[in-house]
Protein backbone atom coordinates (compact mmCIF):
# COMPACT_ATOMS: atom_id res chain seq x y z
CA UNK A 1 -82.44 51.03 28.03
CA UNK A 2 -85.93 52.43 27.51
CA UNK A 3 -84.34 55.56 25.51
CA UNK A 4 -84.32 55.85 21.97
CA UNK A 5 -81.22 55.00 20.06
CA UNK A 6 -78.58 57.82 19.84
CA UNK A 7 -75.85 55.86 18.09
CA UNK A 8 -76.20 55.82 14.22
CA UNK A 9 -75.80 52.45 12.68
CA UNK A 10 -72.39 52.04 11.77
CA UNK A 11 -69.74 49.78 13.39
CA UNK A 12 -66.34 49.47 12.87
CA UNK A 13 -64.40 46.09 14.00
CA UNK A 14 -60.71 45.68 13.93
CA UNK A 15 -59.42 42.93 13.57
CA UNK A 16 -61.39 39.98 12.00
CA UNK A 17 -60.24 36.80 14.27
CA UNK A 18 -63.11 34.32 15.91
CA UNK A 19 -64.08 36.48 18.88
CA UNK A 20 -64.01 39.75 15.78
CA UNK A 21 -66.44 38.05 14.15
CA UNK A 22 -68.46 36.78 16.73
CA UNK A 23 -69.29 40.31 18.17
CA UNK A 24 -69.27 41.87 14.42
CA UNK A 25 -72.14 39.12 14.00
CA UNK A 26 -74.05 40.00 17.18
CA UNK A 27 -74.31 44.08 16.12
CA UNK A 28 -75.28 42.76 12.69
CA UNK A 29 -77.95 41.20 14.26
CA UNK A 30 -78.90 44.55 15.77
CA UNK A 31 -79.21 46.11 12.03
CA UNK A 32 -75.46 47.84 12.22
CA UNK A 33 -73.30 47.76 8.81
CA UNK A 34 -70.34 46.33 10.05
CA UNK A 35 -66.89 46.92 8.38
CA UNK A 36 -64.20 44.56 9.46
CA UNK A 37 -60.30 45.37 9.27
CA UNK A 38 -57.80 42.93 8.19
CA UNK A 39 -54.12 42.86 7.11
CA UNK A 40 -55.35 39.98 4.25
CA UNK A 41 -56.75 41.15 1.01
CA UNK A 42 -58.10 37.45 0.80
CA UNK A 43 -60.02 37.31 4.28
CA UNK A 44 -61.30 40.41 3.33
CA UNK A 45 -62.47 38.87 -0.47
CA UNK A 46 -63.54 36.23 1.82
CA UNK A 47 -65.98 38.12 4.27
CA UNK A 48 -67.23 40.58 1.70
CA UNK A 49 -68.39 38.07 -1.02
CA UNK A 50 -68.55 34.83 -0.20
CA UNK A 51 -69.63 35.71 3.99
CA UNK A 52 -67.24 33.17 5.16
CA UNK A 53 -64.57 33.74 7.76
CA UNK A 54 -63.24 29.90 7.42
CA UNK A 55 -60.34 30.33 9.15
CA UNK A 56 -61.54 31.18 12.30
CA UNK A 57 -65.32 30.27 12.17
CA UNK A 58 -65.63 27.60 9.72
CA UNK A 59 -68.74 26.49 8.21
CA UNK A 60 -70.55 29.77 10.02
CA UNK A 61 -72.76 32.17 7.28
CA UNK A 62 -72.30 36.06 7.49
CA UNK A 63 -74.90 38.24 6.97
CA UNK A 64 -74.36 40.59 4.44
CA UNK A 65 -74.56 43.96 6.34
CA UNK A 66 -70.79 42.31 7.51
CA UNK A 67 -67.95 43.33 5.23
CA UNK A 68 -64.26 43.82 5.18
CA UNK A 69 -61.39 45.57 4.28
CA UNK A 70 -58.05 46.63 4.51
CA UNK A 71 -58.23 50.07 4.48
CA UNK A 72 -58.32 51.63 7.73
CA UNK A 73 -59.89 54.64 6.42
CA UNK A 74 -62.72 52.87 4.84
CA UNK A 75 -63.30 50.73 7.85
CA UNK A 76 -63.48 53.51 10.87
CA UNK A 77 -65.54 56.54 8.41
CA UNK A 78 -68.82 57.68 10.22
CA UNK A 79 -68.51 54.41 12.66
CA UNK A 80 -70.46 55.36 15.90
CA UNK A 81 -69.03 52.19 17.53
CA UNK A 82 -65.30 51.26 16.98
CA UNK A 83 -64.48 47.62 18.46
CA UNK A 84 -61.05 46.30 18.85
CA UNK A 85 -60.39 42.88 18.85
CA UNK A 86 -56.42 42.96 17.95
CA UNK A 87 -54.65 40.65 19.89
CA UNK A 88 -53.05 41.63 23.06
CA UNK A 89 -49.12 42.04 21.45
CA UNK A 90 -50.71 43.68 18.12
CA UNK A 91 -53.30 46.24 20.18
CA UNK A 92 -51.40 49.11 20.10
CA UNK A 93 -50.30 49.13 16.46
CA UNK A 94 -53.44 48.49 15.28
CA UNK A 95 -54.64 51.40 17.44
CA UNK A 96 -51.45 53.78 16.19
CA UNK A 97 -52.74 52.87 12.90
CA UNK A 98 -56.54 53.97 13.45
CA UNK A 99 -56.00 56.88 15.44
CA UNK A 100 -56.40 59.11 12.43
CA UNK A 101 -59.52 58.04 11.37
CA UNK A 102 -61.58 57.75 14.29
CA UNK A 103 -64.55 59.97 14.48
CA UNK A 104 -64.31 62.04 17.67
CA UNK A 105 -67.78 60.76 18.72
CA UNK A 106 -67.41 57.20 18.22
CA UNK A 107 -67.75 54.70 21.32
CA UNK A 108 -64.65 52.73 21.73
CA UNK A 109 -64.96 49.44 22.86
CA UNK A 110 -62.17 46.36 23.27
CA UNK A 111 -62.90 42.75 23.40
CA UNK A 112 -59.45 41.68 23.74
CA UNK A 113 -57.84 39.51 27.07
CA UNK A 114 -54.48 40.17 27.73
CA UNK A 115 -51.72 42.73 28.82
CA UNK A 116 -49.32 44.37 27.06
CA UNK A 117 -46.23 41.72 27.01
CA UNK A 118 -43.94 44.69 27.01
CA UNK A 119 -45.21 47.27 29.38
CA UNK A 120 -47.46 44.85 31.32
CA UNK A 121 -50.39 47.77 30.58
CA UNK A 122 -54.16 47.00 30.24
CA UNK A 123 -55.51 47.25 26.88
CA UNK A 124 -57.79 50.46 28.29
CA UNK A 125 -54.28 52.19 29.12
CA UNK A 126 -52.86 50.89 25.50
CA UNK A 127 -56.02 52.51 23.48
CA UNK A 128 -55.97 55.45 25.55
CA UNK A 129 -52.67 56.29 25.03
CA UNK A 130 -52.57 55.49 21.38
CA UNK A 131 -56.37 57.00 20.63
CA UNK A 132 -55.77 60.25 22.41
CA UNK A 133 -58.58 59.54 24.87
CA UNK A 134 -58.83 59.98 28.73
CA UNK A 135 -59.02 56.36 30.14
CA UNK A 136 -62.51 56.80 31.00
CA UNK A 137 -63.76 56.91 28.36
CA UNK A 138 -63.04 53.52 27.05
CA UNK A 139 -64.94 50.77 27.77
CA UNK A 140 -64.46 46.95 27.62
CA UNK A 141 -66.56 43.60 27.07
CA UNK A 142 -66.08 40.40 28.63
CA UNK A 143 -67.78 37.45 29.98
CA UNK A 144 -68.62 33.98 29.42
CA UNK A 145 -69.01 33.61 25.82
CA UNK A 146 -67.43 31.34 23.40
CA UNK A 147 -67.51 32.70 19.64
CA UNK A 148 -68.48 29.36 18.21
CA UNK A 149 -71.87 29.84 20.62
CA UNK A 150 -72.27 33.73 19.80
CA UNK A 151 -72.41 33.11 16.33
CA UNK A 152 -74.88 30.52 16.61
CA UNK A 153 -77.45 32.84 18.94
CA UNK A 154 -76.70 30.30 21.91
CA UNK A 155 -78.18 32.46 25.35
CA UNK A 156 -74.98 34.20 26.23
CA UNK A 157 -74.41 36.83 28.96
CA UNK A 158 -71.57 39.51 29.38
CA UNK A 159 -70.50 42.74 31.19
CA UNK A 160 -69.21 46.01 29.00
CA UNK A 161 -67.70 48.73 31.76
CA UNK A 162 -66.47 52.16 31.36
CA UNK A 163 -65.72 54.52 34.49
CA UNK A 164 -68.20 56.23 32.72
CA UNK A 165 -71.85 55.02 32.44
CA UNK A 166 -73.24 56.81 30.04
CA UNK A 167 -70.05 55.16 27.80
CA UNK A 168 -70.98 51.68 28.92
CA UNK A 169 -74.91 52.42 28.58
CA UNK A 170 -74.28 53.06 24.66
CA UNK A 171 -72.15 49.86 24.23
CA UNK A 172 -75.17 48.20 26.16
CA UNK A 173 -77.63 49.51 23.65
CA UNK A 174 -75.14 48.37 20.66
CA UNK A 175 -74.85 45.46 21.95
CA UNK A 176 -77.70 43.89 23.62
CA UNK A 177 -80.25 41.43 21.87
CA UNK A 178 -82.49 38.55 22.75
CA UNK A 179 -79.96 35.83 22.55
CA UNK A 180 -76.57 38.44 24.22
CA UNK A 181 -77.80 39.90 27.19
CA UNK A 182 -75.38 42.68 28.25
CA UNK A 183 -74.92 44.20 31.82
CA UNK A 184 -72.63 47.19 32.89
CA UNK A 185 -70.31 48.07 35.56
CA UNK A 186 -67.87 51.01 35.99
CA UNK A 187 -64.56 48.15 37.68
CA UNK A 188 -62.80 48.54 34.00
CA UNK A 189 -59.33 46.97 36.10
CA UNK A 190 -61.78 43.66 37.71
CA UNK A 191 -63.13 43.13 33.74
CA UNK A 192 -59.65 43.25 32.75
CA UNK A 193 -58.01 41.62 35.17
CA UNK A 194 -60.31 39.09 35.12
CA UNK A 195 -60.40 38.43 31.87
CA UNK A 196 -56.55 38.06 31.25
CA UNK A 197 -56.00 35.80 34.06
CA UNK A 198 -58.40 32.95 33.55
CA UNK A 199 -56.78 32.40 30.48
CA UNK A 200 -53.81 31.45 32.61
CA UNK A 201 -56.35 29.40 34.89
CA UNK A 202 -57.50 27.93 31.38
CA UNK A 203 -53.40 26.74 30.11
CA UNK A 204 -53.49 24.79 33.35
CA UNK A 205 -57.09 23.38 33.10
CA UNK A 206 -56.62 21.82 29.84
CA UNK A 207 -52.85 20.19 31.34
CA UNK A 208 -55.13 18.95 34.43
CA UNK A 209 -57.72 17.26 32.11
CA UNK A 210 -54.56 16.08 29.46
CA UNK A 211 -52.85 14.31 32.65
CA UNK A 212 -56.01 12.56 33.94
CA UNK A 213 -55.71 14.20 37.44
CA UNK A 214 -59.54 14.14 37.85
CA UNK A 215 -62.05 16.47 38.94
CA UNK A 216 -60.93 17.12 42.63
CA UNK A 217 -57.81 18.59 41.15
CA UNK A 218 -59.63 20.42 38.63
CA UNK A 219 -62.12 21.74 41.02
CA UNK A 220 -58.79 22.88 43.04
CA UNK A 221 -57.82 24.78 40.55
CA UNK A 222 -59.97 26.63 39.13
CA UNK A 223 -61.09 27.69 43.07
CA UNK A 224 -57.25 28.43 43.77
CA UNK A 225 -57.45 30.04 40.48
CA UNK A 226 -59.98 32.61 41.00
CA UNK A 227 -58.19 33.49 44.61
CA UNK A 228 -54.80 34.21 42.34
CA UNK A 229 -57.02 36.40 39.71
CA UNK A 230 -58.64 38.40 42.65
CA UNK A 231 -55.75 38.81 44.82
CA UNK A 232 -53.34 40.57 41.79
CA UNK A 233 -56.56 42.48 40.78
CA UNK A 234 -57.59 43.86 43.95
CA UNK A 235 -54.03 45.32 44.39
CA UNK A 236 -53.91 46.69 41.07
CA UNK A 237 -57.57 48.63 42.06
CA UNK A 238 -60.26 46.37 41.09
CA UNK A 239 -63.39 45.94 43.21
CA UNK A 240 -63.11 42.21 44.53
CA UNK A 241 -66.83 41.64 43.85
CA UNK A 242 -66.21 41.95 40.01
CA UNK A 243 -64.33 38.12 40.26
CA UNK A 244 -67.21 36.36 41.60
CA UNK A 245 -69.52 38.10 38.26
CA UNK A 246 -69.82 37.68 34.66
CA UNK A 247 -65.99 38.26 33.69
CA UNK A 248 -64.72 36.51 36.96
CA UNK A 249 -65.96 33.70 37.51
CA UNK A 250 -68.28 33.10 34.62
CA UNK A 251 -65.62 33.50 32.71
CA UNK A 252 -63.37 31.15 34.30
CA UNK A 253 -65.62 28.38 34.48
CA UNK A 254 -66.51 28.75 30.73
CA UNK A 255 -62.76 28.85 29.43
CA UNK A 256 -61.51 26.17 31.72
CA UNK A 257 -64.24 23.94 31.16
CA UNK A 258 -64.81 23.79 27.58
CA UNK A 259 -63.04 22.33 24.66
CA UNK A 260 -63.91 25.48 22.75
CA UNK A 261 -61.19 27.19 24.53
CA UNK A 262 -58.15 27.46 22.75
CA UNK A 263 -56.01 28.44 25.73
CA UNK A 264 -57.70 25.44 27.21
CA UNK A 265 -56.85 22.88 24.29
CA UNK A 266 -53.09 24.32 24.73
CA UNK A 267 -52.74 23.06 27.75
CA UNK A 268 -54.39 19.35 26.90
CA UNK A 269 -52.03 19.40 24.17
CA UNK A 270 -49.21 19.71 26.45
CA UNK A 271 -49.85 17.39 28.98
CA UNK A 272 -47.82 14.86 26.59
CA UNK A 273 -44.77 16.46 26.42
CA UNK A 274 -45.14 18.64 22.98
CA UNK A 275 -43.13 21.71 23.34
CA UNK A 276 -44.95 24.86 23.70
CA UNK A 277 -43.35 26.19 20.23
CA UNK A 278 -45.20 22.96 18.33
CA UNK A 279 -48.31 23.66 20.30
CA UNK A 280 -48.78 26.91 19.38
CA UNK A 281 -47.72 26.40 15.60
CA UNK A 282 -50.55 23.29 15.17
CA UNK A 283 -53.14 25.80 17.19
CA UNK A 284 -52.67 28.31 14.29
CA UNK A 285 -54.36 30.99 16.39
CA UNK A 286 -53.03 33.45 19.66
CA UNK A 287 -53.33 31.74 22.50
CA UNK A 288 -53.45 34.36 25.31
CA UNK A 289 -53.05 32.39 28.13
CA UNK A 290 -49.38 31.70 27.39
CA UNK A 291 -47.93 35.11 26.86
CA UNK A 292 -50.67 36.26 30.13
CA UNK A 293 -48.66 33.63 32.21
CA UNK A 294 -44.82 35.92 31.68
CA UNK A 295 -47.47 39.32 32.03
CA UNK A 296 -48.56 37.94 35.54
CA UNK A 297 -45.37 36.29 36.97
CA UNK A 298 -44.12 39.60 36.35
CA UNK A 299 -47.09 41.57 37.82
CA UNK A 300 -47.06 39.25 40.91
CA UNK A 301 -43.34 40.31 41.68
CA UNK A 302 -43.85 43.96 40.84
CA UNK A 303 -47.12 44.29 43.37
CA UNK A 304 -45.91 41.63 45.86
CA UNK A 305 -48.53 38.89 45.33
CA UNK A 306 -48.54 35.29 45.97
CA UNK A 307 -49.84 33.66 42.67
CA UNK A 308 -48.36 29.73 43.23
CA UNK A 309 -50.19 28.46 39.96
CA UNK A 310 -49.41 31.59 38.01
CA UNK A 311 -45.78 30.75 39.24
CA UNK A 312 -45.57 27.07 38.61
CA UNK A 313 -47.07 27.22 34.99
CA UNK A 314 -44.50 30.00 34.05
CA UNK A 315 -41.25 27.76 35.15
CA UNK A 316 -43.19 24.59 33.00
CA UNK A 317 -43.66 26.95 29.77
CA UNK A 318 -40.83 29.37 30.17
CA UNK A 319 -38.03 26.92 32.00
CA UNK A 320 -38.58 23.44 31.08
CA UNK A 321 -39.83 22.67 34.51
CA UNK A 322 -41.41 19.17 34.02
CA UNK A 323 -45.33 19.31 35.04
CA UNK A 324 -44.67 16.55 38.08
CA UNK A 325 -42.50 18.82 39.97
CA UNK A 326 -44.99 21.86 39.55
CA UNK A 327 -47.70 19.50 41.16
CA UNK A 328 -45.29 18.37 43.88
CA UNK A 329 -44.62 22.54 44.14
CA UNK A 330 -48.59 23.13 44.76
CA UNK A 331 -49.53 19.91 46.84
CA UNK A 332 -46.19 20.52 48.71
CA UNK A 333 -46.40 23.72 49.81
CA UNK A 334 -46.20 25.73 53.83
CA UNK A 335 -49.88 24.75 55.49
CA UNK A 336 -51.89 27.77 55.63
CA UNK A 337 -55.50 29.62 56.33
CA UNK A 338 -57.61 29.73 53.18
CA UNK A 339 -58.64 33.39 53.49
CA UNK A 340 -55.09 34.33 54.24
CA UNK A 341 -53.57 33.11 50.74
């Protein structure tokens, strides 16, 4: 950290939802010109002129070295960091689409929580594949850290990893300021892993706190939880100290705790019954947690894993299972030694 800066100051975000514009905000606080991507002509009018990004951050000012567009081109020129922030189902388009205009030395960086719904594939895998570039050389953030806190300079801490250092050292440099403290790690599968799961974690959280189960349950849960997230991701290759860090547990607590969440306020919302289909369409944003739920019932069956929670919350979204007989399913099941399962 003591080295001069070798990255010029240009960044490059795609795509400009709430966590986009959080992290956009945080390396315009660092004294990068930030260009945002967007599909909307009018978010883009939005960011450039008026530095508003209502929608998802409402009532929030942008600095003006923050603007948008919806050129691709435009966006990635001469951009020595290039962030994507697409949403899990959309990453790979958006990443077909900026492939051309990438500069070979730019850092590439995702943000994003989630699998691939199709392929089940980490987002590293998705961008490498799509970007031309060997798996190593991508690197992701995570952590505790809500966007409505980032934006406001609240103390917030996260992890960026690459499997290589030097990768994650210059994200850490981009990155890192007095109010977003930054660490690094080389477990790229633990930050991911971790970071799609406790969305899952989160869904079920916010149903917990909706049915007024109280906090013995919710403590449950989010310890049961964190054994599901660390059991898948230690079988896919993920170091098992990575889930009790920054993007493991941190991250849990934060998003299961706080009303912030979105994946989180899904789950209060249907605790009374609403079908999934209404929540999502009054949330108005992706809520991760629900299409992570089908990524790791599926995952759990392909690498053998028990994942009860993961299980139960998939049968009440996907099958109409109704929530009391996924609580009699948990509280019911075969005794057995905590360290074992």
């Amino acid at each position: 950290m003591g080295t001069e800066s070798t990255l010029n100051k240009k960044a490059a975000v795609l795509v400009a939802g709430s966590w986009g514009t959080a992290l956009a905000y945080v390396l315009a606080c660092n004294q990068f010109e930030v260009t945002m991507w967007t599909r909307t002509e009018a978010q883009a009018k939005e960011i450039t002129t008026q530095h508003h990004n209502e929608k998802y951050l409402p009532n929030r000012v942008l600095p003006p070295n923050i603007t948008a567009t919806t050129d691709m081109r435009q966006a990635l020129e001469g951009a020595s960091i290039t962030l994507f922030v697409a949403p899990s189902s959309a990453m790979r388009s958006v990443a077909e689409a900026a492939a051309p205009y990438i500069d070979p030395s730019s850092i590439i960086v995702h943000a994003t929580k989630g699998f691939e719904p199709e392929t089940l594939k980490r987002m590293s895998v998705v961008l490498a594949e799509e970007l031309g570039r060997p798996q190593d050389e991508i690197a992701v953030i995570s952590g505790p850290s809500h966007a409505e806190e980032v934006i406001l300079k609240l103390p917030t801490t996260v992890v960026v990893a690459s499997e290589k250092d030097e990768i994650a050292e210059k994200a850490q440099e981009a990155f890192m300021n007095s109010s977003f403290r930054v660490y690094t790690n080389t477990d790229v599968v633990g930050i991911e892993v971790a970071g799609a799961l406790k969305n899952i974690i989160a869904l079920a959280a916010g149903l917990v706190n909706g049915l007024q189960l109280g906090d013995n349950a919710k403590a449950a849960l989010l310890t049961r939880g964190l054994a599901e997230i660390s059991r898948l991701g230690v079988a896919m290759g993920a170091n098992p100290l990575t889930f009790i860090g920054l993007a493991g547990v941190g991250d849990l607590v934060v998003t299961a705790t706080s009303q912030h969440s979105r994946n989180w306020r899904a789950g209060y919302m249907l605790a009374d019954g609403t079908p999934l289909q209404v929540v999502l369409e009054r949330m108005g944003m992706v809520v991760e947690g629900v299409k992570t739920t089908r990524a790791a019932y599926h995952l759990a069956k392909k690498y053998d894993i028990e994942m009860p929670i993961t299980e139960q919350l998939y049968e009440v979204l996907f099958s109409d299972q109704p929530i009391d007989r996924s609580i009699e399913a948990l509280m019911g099941r075969m005794k057995t030694n905590e360290m074992n399962s």
